[in-house]
Protein backbone atom coordinates (compact mmCIF):
# COMPACT_ATOMS: atom_id res chain seq x y z
CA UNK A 1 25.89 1.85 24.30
CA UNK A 2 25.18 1.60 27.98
CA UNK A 3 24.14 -0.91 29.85
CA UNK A 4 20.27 0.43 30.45
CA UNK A 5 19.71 0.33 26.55
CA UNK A 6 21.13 -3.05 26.27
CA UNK A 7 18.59 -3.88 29.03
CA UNK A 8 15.76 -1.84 27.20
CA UNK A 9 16.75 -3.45 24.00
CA UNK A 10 16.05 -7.32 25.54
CA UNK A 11 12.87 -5.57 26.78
CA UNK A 12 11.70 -4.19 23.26
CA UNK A 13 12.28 -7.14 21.44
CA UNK A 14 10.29 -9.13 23.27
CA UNK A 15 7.30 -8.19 22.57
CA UNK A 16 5.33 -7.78 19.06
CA UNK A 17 4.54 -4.48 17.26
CA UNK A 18 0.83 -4.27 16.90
CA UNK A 19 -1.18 -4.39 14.13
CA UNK A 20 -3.39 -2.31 12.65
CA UNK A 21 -6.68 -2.60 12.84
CA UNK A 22 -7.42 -2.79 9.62
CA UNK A 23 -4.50 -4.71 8.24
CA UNK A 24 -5.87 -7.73 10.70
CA UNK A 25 -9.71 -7.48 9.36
CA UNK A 26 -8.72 -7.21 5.78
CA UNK A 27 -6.59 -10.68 6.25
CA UNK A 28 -9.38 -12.16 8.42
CA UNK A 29 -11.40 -11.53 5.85
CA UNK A 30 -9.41 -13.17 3.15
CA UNK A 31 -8.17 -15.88 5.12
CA UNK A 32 -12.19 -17.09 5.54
CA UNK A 33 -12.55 -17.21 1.73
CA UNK A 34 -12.44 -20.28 0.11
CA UNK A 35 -9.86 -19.47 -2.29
CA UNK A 36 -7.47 -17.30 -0.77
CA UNK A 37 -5.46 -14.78 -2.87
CA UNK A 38 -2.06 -14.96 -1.76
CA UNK A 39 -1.02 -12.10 -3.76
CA UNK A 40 -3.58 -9.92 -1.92
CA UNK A 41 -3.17 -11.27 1.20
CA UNK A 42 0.95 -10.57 0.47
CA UNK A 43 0.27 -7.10 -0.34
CA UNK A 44 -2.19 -6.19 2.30
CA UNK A 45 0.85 -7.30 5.02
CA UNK A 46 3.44 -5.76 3.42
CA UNK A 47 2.12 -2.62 4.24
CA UNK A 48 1.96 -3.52 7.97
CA UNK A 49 5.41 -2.94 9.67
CA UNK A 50 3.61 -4.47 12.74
CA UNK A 51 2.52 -7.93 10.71
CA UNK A 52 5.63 -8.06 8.55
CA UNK A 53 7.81 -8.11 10.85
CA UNK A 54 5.96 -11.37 12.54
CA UNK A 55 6.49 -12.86 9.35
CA UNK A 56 9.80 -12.36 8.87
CA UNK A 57 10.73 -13.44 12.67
CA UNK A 58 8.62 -16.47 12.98
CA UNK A 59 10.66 -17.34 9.51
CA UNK A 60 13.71 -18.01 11.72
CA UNK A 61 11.72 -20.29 14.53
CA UNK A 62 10.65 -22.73 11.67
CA UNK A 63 11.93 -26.60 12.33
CA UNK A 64 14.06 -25.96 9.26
CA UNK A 65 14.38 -22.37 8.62
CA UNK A 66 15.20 -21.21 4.82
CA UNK A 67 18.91 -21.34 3.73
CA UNK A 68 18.83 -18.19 1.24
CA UNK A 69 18.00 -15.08 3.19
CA UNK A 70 14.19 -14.26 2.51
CA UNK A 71 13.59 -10.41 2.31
CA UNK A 72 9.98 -10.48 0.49
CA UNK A 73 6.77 -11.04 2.72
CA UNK A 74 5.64 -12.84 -0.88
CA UNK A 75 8.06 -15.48 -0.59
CA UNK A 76 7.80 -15.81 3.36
CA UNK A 77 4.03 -16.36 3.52
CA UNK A 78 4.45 -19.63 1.52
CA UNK A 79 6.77 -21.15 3.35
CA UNK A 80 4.94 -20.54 6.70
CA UNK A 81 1.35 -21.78 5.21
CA UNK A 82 -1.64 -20.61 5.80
CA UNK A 83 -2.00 -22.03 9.66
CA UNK A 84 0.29 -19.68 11.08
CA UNK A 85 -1.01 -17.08 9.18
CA UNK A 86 -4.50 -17.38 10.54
CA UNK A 87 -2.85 -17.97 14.00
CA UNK A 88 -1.00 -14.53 13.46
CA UNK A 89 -3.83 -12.98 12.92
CA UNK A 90 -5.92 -13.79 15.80
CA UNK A 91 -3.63 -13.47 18.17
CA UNK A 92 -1.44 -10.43 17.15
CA UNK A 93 -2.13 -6.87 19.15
CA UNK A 94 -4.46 -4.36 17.60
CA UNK A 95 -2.71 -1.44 17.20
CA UNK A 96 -5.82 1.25 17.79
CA UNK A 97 -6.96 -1.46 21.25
CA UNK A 98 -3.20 -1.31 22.97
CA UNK A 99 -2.60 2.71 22.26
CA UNK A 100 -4.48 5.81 22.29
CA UNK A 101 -3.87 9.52 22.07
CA UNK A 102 -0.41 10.94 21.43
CA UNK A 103 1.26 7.39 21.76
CA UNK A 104 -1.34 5.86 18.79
CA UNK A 105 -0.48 8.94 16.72
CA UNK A 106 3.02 8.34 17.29
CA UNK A 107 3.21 4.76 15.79
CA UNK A 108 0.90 5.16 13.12
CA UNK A 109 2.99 8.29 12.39
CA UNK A 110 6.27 5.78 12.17
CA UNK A 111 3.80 3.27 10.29
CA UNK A 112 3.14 5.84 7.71
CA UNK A 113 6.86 6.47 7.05
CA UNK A 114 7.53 3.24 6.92
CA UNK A 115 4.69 2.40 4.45
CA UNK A 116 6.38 5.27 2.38
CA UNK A 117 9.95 4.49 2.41
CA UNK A 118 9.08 0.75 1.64
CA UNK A 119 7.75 2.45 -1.70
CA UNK A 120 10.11 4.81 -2.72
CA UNK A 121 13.18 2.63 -1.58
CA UNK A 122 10.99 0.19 -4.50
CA UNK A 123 10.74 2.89 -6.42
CA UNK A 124 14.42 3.93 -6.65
CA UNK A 125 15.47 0.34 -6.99
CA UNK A 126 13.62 0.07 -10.38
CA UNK A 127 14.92 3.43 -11.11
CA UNK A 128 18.39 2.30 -10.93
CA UNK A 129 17.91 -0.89 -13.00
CA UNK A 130 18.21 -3.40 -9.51
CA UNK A 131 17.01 -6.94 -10.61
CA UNK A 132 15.89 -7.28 -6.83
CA UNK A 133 14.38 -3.83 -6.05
CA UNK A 134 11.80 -5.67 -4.35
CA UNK A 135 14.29 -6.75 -1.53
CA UNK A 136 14.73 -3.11 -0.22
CA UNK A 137 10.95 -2.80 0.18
CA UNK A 138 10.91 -4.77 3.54
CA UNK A 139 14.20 -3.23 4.53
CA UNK A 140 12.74 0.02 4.04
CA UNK A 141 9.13 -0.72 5.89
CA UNK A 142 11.41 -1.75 8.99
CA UNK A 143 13.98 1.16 8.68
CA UNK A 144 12.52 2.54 12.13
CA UNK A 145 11.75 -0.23 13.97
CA UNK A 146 13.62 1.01 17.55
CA UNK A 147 10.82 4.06 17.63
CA UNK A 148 8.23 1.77 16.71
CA UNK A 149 8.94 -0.60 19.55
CA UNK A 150 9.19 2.47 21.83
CA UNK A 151 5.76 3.97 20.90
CA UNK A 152 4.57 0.34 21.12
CA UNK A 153 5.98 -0.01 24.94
CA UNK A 154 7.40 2.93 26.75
CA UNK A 155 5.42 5.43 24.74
CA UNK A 156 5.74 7.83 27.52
CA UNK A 157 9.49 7.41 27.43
CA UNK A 158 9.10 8.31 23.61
CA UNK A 159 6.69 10.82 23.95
CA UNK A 160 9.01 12.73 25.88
CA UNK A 161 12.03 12.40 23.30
CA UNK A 162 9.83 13.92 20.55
CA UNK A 163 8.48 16.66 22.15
CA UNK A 164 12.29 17.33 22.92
CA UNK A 165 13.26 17.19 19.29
CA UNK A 166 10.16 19.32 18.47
CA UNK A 167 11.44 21.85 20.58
CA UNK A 168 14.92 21.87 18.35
CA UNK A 169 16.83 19.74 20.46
CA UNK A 170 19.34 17.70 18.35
CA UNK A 171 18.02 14.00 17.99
CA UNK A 172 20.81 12.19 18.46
CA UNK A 173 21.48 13.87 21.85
CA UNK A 174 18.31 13.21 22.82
CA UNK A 175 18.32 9.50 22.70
CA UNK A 176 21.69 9.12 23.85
CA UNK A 177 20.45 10.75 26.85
CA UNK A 178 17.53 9.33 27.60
CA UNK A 179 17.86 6.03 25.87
CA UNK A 180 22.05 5.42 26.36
CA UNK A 181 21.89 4.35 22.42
CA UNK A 182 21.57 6.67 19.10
CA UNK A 183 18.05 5.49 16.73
CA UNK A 184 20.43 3.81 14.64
CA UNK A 185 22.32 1.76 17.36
CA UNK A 186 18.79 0.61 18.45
CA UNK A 187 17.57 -0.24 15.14
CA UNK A 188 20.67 -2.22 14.59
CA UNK A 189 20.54 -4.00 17.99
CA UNK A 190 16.96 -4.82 17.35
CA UNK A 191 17.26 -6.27 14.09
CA UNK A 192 20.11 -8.42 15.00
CA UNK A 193 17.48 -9.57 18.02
CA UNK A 194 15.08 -10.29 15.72
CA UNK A 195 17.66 -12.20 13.06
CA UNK A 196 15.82 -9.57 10.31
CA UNK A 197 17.64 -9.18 6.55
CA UNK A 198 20.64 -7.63 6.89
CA UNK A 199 19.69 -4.89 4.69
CA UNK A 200 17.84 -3.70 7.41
CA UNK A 201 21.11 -3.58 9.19
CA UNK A 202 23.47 -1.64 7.00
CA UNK A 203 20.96 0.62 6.05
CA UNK A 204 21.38 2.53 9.46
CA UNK A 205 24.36 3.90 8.65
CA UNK A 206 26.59 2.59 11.00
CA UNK A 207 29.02 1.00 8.79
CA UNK A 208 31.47 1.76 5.70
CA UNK A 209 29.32 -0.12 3.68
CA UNK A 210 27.80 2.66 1.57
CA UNK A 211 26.74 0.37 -1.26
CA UNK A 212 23.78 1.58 -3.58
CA UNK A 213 21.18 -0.53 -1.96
CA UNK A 214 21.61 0.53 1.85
CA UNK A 215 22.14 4.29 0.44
CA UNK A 216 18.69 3.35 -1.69
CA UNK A 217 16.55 2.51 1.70
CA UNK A 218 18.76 5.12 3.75
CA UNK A 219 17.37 7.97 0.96
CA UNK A 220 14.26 6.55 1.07
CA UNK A 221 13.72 6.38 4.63
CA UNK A 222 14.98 10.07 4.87
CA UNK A 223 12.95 11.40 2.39
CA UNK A 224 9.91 9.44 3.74
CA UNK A 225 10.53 11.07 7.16
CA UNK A 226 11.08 15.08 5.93
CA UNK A 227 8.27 15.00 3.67
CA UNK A 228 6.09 13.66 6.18
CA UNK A 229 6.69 17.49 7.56
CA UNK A 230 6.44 19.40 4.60
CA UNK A 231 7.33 19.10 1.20
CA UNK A 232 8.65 22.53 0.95
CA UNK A 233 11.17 22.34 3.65
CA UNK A 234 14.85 22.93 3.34
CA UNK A 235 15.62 19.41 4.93
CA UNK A 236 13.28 17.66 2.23
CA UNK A 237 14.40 19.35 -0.62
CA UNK A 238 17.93 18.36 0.73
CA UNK A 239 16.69 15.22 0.44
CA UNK A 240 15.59 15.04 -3.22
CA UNK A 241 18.50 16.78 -4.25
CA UNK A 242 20.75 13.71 -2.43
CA UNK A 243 18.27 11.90 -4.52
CA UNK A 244 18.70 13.26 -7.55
CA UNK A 245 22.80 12.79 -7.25
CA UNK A 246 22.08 9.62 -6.25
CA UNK A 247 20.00 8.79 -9.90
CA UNK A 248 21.87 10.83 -11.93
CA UNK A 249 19.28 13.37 -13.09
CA UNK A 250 18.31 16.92 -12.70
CA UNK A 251 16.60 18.10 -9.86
CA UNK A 252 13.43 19.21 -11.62
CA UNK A 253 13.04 15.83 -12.60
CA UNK A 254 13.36 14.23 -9.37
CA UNK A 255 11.58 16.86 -7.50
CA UNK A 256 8.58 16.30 -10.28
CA UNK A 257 9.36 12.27 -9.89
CA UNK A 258 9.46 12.24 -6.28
CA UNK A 259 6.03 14.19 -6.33
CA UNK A 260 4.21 11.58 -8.82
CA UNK A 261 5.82 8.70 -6.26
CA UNK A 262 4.19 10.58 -3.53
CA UNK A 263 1.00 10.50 -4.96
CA UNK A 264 1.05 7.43 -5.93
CA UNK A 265 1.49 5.92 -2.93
CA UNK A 266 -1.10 7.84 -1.16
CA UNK A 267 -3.52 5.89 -3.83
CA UNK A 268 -1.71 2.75 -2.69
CA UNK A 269 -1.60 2.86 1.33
CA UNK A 270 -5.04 4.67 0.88
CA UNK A 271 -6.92 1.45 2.64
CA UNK A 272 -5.00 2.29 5.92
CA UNK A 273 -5.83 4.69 8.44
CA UNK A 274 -2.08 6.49 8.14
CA UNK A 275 -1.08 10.36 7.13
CA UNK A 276 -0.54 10.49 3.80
CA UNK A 277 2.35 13.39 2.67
CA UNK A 278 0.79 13.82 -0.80
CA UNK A 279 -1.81 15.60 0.40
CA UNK A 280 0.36 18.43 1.71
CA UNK A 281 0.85 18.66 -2.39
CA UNK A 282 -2.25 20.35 -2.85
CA UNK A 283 -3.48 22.15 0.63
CA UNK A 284 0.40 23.55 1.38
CA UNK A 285 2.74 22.55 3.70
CA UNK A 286 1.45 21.81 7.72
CA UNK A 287 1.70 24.86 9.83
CA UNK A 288 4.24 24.45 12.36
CA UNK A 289 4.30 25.78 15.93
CA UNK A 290 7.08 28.17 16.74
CA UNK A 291 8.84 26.91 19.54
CA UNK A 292 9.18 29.40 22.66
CA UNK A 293 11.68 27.29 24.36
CA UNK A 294 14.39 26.54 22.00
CA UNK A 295 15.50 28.18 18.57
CA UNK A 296 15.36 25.32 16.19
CA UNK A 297 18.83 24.38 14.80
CA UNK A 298 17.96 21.51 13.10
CA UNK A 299 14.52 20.23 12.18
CA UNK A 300 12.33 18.12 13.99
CA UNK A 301 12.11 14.23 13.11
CA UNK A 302 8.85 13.78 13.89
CA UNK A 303 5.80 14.37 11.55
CA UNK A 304 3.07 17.20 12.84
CA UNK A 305 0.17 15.27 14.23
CA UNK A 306 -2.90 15.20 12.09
CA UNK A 307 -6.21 16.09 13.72
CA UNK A 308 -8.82 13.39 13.78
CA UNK A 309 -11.92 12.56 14.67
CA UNK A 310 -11.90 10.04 17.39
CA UNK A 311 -12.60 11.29 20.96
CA UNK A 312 -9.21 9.33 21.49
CA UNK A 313 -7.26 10.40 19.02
CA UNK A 314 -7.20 14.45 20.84
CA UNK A 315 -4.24 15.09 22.77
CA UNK A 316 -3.52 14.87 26.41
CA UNK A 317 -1.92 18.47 26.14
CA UNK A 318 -3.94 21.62 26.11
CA UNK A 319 -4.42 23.17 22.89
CA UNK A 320 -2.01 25.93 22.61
CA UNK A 321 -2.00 29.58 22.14
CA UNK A 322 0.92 30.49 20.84
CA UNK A 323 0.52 31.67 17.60
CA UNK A 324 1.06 29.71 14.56
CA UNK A 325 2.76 30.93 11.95
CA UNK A 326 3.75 28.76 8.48
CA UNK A 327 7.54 27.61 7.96
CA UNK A 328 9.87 29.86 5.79
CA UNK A 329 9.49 29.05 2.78
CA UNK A 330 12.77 28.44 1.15
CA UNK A 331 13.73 30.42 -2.36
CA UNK A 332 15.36 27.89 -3.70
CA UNK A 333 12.77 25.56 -3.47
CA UNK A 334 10.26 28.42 -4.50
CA UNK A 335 12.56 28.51 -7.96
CA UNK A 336 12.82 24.41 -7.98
CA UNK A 337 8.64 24.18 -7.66
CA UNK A 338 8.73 26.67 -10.47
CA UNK A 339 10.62 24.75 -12.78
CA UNK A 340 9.05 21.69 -12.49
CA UNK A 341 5.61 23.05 -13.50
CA UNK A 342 5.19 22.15 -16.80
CA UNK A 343 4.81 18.83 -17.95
CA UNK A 344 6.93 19.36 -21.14
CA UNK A 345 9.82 19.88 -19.05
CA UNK A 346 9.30 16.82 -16.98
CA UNK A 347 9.10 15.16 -20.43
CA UNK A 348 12.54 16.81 -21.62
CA UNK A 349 14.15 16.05 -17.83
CA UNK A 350 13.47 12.48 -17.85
CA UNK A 351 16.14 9.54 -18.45
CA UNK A 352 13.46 6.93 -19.06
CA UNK A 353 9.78 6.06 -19.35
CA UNK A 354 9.25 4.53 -16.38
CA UNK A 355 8.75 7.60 -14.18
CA UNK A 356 6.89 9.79 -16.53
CA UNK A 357 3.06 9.16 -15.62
CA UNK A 358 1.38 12.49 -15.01
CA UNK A 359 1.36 13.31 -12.19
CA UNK A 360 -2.15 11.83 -10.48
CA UNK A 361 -4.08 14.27 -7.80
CA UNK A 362 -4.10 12.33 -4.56
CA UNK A 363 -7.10 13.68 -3.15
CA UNK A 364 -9.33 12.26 -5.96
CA UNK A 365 -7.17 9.01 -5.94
CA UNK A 366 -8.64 8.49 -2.49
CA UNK A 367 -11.98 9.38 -2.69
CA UNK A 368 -12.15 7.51 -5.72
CA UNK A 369 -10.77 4.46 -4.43
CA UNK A 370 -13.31 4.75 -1.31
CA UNK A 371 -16.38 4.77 -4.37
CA UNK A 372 -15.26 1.87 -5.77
CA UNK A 373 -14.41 -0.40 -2.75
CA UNK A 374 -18.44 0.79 -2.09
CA UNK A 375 -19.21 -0.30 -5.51
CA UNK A 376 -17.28 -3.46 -6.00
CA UNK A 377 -17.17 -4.83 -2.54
CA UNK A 378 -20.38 -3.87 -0.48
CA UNK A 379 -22.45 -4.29 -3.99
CA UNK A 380 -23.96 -0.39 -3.76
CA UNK A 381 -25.46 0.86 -6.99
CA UNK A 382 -24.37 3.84 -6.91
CA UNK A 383 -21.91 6.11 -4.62
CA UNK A 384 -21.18 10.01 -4.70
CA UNK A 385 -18.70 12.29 -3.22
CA UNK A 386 -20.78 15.82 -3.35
CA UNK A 387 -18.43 18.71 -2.81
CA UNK A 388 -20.08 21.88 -0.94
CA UNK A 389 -19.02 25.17 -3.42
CA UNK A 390 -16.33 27.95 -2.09
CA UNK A 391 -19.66 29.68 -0.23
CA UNK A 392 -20.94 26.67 1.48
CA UNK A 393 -24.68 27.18 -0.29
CA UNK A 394 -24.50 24.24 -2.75
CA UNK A 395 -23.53 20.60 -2.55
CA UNK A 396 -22.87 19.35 -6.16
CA UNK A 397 -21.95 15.87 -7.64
CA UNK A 398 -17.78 15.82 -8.06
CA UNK A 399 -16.86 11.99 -8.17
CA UNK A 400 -19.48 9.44 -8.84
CA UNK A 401 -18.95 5.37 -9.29
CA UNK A 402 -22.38 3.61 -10.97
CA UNK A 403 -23.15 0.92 -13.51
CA UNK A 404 -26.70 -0.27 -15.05
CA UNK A 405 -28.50 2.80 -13.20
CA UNK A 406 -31.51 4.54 -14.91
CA UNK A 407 -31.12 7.72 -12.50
CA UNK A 408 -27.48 9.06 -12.46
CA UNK A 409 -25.97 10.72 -9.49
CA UNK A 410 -23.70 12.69 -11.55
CA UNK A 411 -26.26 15.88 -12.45
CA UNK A 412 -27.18 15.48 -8.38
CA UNK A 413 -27.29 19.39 -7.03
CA UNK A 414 -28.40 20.35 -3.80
CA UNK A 415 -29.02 24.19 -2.81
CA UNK A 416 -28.55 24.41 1.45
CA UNK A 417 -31.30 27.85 1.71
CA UNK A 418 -33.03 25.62 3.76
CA UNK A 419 -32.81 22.66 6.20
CA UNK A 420 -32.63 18.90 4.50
CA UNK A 421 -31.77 15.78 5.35
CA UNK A 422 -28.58 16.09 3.64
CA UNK A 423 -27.66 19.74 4.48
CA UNK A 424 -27.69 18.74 8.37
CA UNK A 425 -25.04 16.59 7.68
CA UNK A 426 -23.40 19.31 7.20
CA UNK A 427 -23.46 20.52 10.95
CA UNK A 428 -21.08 18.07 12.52
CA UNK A 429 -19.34 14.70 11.42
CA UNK A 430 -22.13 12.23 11.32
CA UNK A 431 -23.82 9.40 9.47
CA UNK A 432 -27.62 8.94 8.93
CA UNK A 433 -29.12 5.90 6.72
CA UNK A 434 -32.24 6.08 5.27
CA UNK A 435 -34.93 3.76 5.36
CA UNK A 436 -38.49 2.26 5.00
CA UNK A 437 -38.99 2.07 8.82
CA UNK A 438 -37.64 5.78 9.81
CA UNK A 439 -38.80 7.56 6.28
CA UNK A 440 -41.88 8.89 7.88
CA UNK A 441 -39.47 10.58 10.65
CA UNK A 442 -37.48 12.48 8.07
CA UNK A 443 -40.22 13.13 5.37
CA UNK A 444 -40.64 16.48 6.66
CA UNK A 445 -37.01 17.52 5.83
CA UNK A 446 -36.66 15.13 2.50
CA UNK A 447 -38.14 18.66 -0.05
CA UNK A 448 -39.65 17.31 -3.32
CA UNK A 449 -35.93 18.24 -5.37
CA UNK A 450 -33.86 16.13 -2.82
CA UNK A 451 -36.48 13.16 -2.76
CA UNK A 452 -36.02 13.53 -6.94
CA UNK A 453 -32.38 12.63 -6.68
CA UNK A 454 -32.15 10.00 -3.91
CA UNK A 455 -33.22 6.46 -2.94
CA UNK A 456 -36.32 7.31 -0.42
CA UNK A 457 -36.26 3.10 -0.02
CA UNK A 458 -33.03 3.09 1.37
CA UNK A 459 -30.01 5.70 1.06
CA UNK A 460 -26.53 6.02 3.54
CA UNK A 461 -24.98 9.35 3.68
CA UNK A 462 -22.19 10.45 5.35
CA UNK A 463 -20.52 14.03 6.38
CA UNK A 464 -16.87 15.24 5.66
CA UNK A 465 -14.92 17.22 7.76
CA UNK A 466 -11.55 18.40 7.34
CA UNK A 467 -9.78 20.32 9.99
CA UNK A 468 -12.93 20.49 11.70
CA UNK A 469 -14.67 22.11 8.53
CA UNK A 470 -16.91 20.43 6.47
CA UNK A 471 -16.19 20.26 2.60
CA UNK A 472 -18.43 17.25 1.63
CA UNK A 473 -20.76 14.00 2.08
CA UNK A 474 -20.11 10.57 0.82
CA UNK A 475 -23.76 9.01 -0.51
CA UNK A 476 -24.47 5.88 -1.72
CA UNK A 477 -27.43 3.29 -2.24
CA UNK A 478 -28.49 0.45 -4.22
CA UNK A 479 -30.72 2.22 -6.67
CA UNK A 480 -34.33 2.86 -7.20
CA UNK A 481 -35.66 -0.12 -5.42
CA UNK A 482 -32.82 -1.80 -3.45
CA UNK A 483 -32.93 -1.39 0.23
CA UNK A 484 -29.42 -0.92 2.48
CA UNK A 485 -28.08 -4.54 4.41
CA UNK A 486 -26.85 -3.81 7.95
CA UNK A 487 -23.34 -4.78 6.53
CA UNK A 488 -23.70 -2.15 3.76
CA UNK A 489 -24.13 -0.09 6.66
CA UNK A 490 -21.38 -1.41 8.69
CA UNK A 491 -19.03 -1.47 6.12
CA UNK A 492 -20.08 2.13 4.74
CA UNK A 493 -19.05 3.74 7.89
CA UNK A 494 -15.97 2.16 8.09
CA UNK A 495 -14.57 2.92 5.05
CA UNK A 496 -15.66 6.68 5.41
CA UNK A 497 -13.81 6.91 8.57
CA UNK A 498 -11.05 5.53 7.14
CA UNK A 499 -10.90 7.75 4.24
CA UNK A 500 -11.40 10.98 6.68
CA UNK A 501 -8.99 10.07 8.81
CA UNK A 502 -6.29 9.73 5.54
CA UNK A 503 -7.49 13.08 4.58
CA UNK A 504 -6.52 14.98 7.93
């Protein structure tokens, strides 16, 4: 290493990742109730490289510091108590507040694999019969941390390194140019700054110490970062194959297992604003750009960025018009997929029980999960996803969460010949809520069939978009009488956005 990155290195660690957004309301919110869950309040930082790794380095700057390594955020949070906690998250950067545009992509990008490989590197623990799986779930979460701390403070610098890689530079080259230090050398340098398990050290590959739980987070982390690409990529299907070598089973199993995991964990990390790879499951691989400036000799370690909605989420570089063509799609994982299909050969492939849950569809998981948090935790009667059909004339009921209601949502059909409240929605990404005071404003576009199926006393509605297209409205009220709070409101917005921005 040179002397610059050992000078950059006493920079980075100095300062604190940030923090989502979300991860700091959620444990506001918890931390204000009068019976705090700590189990919640373990999980919901756990998934927060930015928060965990607080945790784990304000472990070492207590008066008398714990004598046993401690590698779970369960176990930490104890021993800290609740006042640093609350302290942590007050005064902890907001991730979304300190970056924007390319640089905020960037992180939450490295977030998002981190929030992955923390649960496969679980995942594959259990698999193998480890007493302590749950030890490699931190190690995993922090796999990355040197490009997190470079997003976090010279995102410029690492701006400029991935649009290098993109371009088919090798990676390693890269840094050591521009940084003096390989990814791995910082990521070791960093944790041993920050006194962080040592898991998270001889998991970067740097040593002879190949032992199954480093090669368990090192798989994990790999496979977190190809698929983040494209699940039908040669490098990821490298990557399960290692994986299935690695377990000891076929490669239509772990292909099929690694897909259910995938899934899985989209329903898990759903709550956070981060690109979820299971999603790529169903719509097809992300269409790459093909570079004009360098043939690509190995692929790129950086995920595609997802669009979004936020003014500041578009990118500081003109859209481009080359022309965008989809990756090759490799045979053999063409005759792998084909394989796997069937779930009576998943059945035969498998070595144990564990893994063989079919296989859930992500994209429902998520929506669904957004109904219910409407349901259970803002107190709304009823909520809807309506789905517009394949010719954009009809939006029709496809997920609804209700209890005790005399008028279902669930037979709700709307036909769009002709302008309503709800079909302008369908225009551009927006919200409307409905009530008493602005009913008289919209009566003219609420028809007789649409005021049949909705709450005319107080109703929230919200458009879908996807890749700029719309495919849907989220609806919800309180029934036939109740009348929408201003936090229902709030609240309803939020976790829309948040569930639109997981989708893209």
């Amino acid at each position: 290493m040179t002397q610059s990155a050992h000078e950059q290195i006493d920079r980075l660690s100095g300062e604190p990742l940030p923090v989502l957004q979300r991860t700091l309301t959620h444990v506001r919110d918890m931390l204000q109730s009068s019976s705090v869950n700590h189990a919640r309040l373990s999980e919901t930082i756990s998934r927060d490289p930015g928060f965990s790794l607080h945790i784990l380095r304000k472990l070492n700057e207590l008066p008398n510091p714990p004598k046993e390594p401690i590698n779970k955020i369960s176990l930490a949070i104890p021993l800290l108590g609740m006042d640093r906690i609350e302290n942590a998250a007050q005064t902890l950067p907001c991730l979304e507040d300190k970056l924007k545009g390319p640089p905020r992509r960037g992180l939450i990008d490295c977030y998002s694999r981190g929030a992955h490989a923390a649960f496969y590197a679980d995942a594959i623990g259990r698999q193998r019969g480890d007493s302590e799986s749950g030890c490699l779930y931190s190690a995993a979460l922090l796999h990355d941390i040197g490009e997190m701390a470079l997003w976090s403070q010279t995102p410029k610098q690492m701006h400029e390194i991935r649009q290098r890689i993109m371009q088919g530079e090798d990676r390693d080259d890269v840094a050591l140019e521009l940084l003096g230090a390989t990814f791995e050398e910082l990521n070791l340098q960093l944790s041993e700054k920050w006194r962080l398990p040592e898991l998270v050290k001889t998991s970067q590959g740097l040593s002879n110490s190949f032992q199954p739980r480093p090669l368990s987070i090192m798989l994990a982390s790999a496979l977190a970062r190809e698929s983040s690409r494209g699940w039908q990529r040669e490098p990821t299907i490298d990557d399960v194959e290692l994986l299935a070598e690695f377990l000891d089973v076929t490669m239509e199993y772990a292909l099929a297992w690694v897909h259910t995991l995938s899934a899985e964990a989209a329903r898990t990390l759903s709550a956070l604003p981060i690109p979820l790879p299971a999603f790529h499951l169903i719509c097809g691989d992300p269409i790459q750009k093909q570079s004009t400036q360098a043939p690509q000799t190995k692929p790129a370690d950086t995920p595609v960025e997802p669009r979004r909605h936020e003014p500041e989420e578009t990118s500081d570089q003109p859209e481009s018009t080359e022309q965008r063509v989809p990756p090759a799609q490799p045979s053999r994982a063409d005759e792998i997929n084909q394989k796997a299909k069937t779930q009576a050969e998943i059945e035969a492939a498998k070595p144990s029980s564990e893994p063989s849950k079919k296989p859930a569809n992500p994209l429902q998981d998520v929506i669904t999960h957004a109904l219910e948090e409407m349901h259970q935790e803002l107190g709304l009667q009823r909520a809807m996803f309506a789905m517009l059909n394949k010719e954009k004339t009809v939006l029709k009921a496809r997920l609804v969460t209700e209890t005790g209601i005399a008028h279902s949502l669930r037979e709700f059909s709307l036909e769009l010949t002709q302008p309503t409240l709800l079909s302008l929605l369908m225009k551009k990404p927006q919200v409307i809520a409905l009530t008493p005071g602005n009913l008289e404003k919209y009566s003219q576009i609420i028809p007789p069939h649409l005021a049949s199926q909705i709450n005319l006393n107080g109703c929230l509605a919200m458009s879908v978009f996807l890749r700029n297209k719309p495919i849907g409205l989220f609806y919800a009220d309180n029934g036939a009488d109740g009348r929408i709070t201003a936090n229902q409101l709030n609240n309803f917005k939020a976790i829309c956005q948040r569930t639109i921005s997981s989708l893209n």
